[in-house]
Protein backbone atom coordinates (compact mmCIF):
# COMPACT_ATOMS: atom_id res chain seq x y z
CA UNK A 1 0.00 0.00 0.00
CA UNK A 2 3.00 2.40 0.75
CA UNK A 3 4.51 1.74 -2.68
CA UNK A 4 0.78 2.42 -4.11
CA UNK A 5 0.64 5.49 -2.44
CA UNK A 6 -2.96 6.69 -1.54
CA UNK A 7 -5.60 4.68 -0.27
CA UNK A 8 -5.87 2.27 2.48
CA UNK A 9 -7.03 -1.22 1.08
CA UNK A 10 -4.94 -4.03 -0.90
CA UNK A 11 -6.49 -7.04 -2.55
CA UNK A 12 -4.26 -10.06 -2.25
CA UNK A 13 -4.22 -13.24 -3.19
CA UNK A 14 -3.85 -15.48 -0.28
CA UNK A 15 -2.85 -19.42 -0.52
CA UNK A 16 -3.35 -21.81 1.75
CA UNK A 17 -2.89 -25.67 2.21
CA UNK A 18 -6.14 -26.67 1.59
CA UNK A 19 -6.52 -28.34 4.70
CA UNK A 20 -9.16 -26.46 6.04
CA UNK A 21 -12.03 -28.26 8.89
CA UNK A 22 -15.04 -27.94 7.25
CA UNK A 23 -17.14 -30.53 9.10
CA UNK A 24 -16.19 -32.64 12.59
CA UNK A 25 -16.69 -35.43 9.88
CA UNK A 26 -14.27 -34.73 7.91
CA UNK A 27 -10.89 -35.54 9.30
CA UNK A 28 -8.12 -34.36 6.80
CA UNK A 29 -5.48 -35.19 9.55
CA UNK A 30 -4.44 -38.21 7.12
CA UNK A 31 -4.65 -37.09 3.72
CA UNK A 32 -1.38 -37.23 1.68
CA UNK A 33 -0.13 -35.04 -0.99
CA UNK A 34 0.38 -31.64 -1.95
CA UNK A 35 -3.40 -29.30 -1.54
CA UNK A 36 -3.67 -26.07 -2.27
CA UNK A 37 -5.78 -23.09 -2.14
CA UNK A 38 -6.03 -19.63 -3.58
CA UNK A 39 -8.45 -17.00 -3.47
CA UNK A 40 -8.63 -12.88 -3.12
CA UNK A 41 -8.59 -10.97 -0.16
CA UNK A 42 -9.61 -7.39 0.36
CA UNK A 43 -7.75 -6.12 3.05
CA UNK A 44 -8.44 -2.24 4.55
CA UNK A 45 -6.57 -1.02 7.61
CA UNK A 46 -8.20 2.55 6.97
CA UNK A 47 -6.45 5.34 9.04
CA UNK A 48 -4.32 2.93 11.19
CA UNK A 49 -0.71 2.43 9.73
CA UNK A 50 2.01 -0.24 10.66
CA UNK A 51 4.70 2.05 11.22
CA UNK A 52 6.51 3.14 14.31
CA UNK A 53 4.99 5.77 16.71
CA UNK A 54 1.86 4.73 14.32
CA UNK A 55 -1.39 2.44 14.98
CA UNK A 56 -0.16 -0.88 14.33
CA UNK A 57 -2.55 -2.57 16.98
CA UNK A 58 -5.45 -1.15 15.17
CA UNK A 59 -4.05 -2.31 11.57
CA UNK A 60 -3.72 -5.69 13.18
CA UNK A 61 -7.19 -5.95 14.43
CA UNK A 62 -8.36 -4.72 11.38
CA UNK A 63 -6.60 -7.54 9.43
CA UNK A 64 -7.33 -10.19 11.40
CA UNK A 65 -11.06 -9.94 11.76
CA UNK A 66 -11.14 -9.24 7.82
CA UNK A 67 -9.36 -12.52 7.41
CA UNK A 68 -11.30 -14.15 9.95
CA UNK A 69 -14.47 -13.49 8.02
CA UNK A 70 -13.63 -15.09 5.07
CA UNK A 71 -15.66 -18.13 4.86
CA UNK A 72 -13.65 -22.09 5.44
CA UNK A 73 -10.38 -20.57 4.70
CA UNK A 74 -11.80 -19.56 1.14
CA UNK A 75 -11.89 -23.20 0.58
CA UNK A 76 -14.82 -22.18 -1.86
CA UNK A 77 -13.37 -19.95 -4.02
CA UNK A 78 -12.25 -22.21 -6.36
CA UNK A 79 -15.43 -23.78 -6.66
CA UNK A 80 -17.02 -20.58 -8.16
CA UNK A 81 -14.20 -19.27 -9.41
CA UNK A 82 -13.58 -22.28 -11.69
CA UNK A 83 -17.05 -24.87 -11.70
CA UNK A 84 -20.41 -23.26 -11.11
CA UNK A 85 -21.93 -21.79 -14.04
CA UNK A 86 -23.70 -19.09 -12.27
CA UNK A 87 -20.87 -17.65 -11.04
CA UNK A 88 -17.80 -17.86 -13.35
CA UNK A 89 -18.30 -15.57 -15.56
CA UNK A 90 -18.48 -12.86 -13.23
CA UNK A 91 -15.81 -13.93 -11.37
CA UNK A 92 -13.22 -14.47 -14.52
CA UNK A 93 -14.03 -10.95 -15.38
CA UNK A 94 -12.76 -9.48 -12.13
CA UNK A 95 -8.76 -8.21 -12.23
CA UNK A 96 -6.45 -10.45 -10.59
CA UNK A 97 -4.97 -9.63 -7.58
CA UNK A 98 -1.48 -7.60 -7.98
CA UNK A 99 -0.13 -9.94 -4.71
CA UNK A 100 0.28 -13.27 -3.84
CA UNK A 101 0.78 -14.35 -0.71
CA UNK A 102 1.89 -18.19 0.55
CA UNK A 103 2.58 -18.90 3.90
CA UNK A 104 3.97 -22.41 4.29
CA UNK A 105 4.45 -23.19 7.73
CA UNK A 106 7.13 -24.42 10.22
CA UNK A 107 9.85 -26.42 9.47
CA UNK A 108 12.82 -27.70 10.94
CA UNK A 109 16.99 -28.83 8.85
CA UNK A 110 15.23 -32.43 8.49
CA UNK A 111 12.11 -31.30 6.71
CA UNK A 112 12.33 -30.72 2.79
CA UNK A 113 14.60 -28.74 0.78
CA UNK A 114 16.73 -28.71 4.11
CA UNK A 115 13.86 -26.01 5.33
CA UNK A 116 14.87 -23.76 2.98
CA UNK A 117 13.05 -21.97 -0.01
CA UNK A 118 14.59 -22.14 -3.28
CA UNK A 119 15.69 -19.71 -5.46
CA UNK A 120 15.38 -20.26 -9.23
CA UNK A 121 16.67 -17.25 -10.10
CA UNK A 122 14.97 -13.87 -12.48
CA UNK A 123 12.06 -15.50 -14.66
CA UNK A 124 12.94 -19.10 -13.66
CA UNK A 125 8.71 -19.64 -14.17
CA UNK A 126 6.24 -17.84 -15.44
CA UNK A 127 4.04 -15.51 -12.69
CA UNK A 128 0.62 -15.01 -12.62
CA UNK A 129 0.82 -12.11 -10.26
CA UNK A 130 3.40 -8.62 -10.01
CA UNK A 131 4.85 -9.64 -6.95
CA UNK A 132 4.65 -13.28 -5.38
CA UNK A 133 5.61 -13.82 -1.56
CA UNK A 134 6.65 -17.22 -0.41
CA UNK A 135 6.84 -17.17 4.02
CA UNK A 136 8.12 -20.06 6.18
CA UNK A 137 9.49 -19.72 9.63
CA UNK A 138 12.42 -22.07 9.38
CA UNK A 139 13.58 -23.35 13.11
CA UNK A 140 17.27 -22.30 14.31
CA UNK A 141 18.79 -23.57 17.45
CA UNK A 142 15.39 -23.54 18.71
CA UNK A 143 14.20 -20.43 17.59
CA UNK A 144 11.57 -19.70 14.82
CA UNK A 145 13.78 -17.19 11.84
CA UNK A 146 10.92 -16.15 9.31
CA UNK A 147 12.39 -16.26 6.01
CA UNK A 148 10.71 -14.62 2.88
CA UNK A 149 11.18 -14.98 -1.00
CA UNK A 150 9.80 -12.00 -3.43
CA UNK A 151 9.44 -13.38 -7.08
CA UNK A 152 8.62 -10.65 -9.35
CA UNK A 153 8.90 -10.50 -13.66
CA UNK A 154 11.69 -8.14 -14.19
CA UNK A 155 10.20 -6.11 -16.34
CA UNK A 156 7.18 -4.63 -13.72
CA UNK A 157 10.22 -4.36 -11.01
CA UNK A 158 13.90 -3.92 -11.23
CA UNK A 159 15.92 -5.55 -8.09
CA UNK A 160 16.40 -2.58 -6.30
CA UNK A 161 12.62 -1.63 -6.19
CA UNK A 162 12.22 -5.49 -5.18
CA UNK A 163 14.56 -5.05 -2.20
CA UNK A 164 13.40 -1.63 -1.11
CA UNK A 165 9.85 -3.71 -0.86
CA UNK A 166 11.22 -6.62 1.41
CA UNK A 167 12.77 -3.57 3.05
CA UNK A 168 9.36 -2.14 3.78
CA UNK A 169 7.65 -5.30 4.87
CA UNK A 170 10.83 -6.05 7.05
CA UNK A 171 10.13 -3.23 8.73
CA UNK A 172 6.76 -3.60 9.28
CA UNK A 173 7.12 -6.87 10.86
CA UNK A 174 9.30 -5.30 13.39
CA UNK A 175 6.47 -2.75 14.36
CA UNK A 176 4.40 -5.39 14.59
CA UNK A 177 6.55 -7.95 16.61
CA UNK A 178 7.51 -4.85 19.04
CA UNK A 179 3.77 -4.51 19.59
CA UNK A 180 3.17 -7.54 20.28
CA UNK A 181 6.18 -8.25 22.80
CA UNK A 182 5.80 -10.69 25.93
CA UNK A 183 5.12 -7.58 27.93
CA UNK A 184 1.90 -6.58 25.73
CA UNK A 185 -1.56 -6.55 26.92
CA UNK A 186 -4.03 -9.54 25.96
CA UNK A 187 -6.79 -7.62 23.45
CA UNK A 188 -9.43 -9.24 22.01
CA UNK A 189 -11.18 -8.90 18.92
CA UNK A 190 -15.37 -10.05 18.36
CA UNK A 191 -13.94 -13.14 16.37
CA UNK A 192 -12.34 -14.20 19.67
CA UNK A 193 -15.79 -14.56 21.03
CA UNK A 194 -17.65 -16.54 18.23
CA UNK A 195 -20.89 -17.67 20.29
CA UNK A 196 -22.14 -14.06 21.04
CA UNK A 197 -22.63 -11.31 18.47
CA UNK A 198 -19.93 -8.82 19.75
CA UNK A 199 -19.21 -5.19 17.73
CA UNK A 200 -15.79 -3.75 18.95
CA UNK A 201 -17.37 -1.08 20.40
CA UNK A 202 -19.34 -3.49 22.74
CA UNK A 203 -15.61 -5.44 22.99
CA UNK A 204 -14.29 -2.02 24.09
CA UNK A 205 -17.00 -1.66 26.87
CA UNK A 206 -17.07 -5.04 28.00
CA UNK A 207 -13.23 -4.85 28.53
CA UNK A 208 -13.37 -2.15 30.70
CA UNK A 209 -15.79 -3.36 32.93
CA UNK A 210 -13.93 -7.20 33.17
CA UNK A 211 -10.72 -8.48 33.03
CA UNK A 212 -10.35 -10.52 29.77
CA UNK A 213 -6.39 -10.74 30.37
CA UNK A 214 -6.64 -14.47 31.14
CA UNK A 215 -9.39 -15.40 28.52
CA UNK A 216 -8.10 -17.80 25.84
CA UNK A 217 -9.26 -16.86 22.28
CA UNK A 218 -11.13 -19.70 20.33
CA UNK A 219 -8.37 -21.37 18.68
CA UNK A 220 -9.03 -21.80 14.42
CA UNK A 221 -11.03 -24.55 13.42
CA UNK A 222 -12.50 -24.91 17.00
CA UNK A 223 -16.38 -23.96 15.91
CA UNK A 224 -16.14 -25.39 12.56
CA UNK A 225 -19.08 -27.42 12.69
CA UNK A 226 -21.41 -23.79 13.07
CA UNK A 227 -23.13 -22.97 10.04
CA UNK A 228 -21.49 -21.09 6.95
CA UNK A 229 -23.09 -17.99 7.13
CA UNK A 230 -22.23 -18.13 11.06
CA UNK A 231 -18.63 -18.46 10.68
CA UNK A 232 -16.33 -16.05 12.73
């Protein structure tokens, strides 16, 4: 959004593993092979920013309730994007996302590739988006190191413009790690509460009259068997 420079919303492609708990009879815990899913976010942080001496708390909340909302993980995106008549038409005709973004999990030396993502070097394969952005968190001695890969076509970016944008998200990460530091404050968002219908404003209220320091959020995937349309 920086690099865009006005307005406060990004639409990204997110992908997933395809994993997702969609019904408490469906146990995916044992499926083998390689799953995948893609499909666009709209993502608004409005006046908050994730800069220092800015609002990153309130760019996080934003974020993660908008990401929350999104129905099974956008496990049915694909399924209108790509096989119901009704709706694939209209969807082909929308722009694709400038962004995609993969996180791919933990992993330790032992685990594939050595834990390590692979570069293939300037137009190694075709892109279907300006800027690609692989994330794993890759364990050392003990400790979680996030490690990122930008693939971009050269001719939208040159590698200086591509560094000065891991620059910027590097950055932001550390406002947002800062934040969120072992000496932070536990604070809640509605999707943290999915069995009552909670604003933030009633959130806000709520918290001032009780301590919700010790609550635990609802983990992912813990209320998956509620209705679609009831989803956090």
């Amino acid at each position: 959004m920086r690099r865009r420079g006005s307005g406060s919303a990004l639409v990204v492609h997110l992908e997933g593993h395809g994993r997702e708990v969609v019904s408490a009879q469906a146990d995916v815990s044992g499926t083998v092979g390689w799953f995948t899913t893609q499909y666009p976010v709209r993502l608004d942080i409005g006046a908050a920013s994730v800069t220092a001496g800015g609002r990153p708390g309130e760019a996080l909340k934003c974020v993660k309730e908008q990401l929350r909302a999104v129905p099974s993980g956008g496990l049915g995106w694909g399924l209108l994007r790509y096989l119901d008549p009704g709706t694939r038409p209209a969807l082909a005709a929308l722009p694709v996302p400038d962004v995609r973004f993969n996180y791919l999990g933990r992993f330790t030396a032992t685990d594939a590739a050595g834990g390590r993502l692979l570069d293939l070097g300037p137009d190694a394969v075709p892109l279907a988006h300006a800027l690609e952005v692989d994330v794993m968190a890759v364990e050392e001695n003990g400790e979680p190191l996030l490690e990122a890969s930008f693939s971009y076509p050269s001719g939208l970016f040159t590698e200086d413009e591509a560094r000065a944008l891991a620059a910027a998200w590097s950055e932001a990460l550390g406002v947002l790690a800062d934040h969120c530091g072992p000496d932070a404050e536990a604070v809640h968002t509605p999707s943290d509460f999915p069995l009552v219908d909670l604003t933030g404003d009633q959130l806000e209220l709520l918290a001032q009259e009780m301590d919700f320091g010790d609550l635990e959020p609802v983990p992912d995937g813990a209320d998956a068997t509620r209705e679609e349309g009831d989803r956090r």
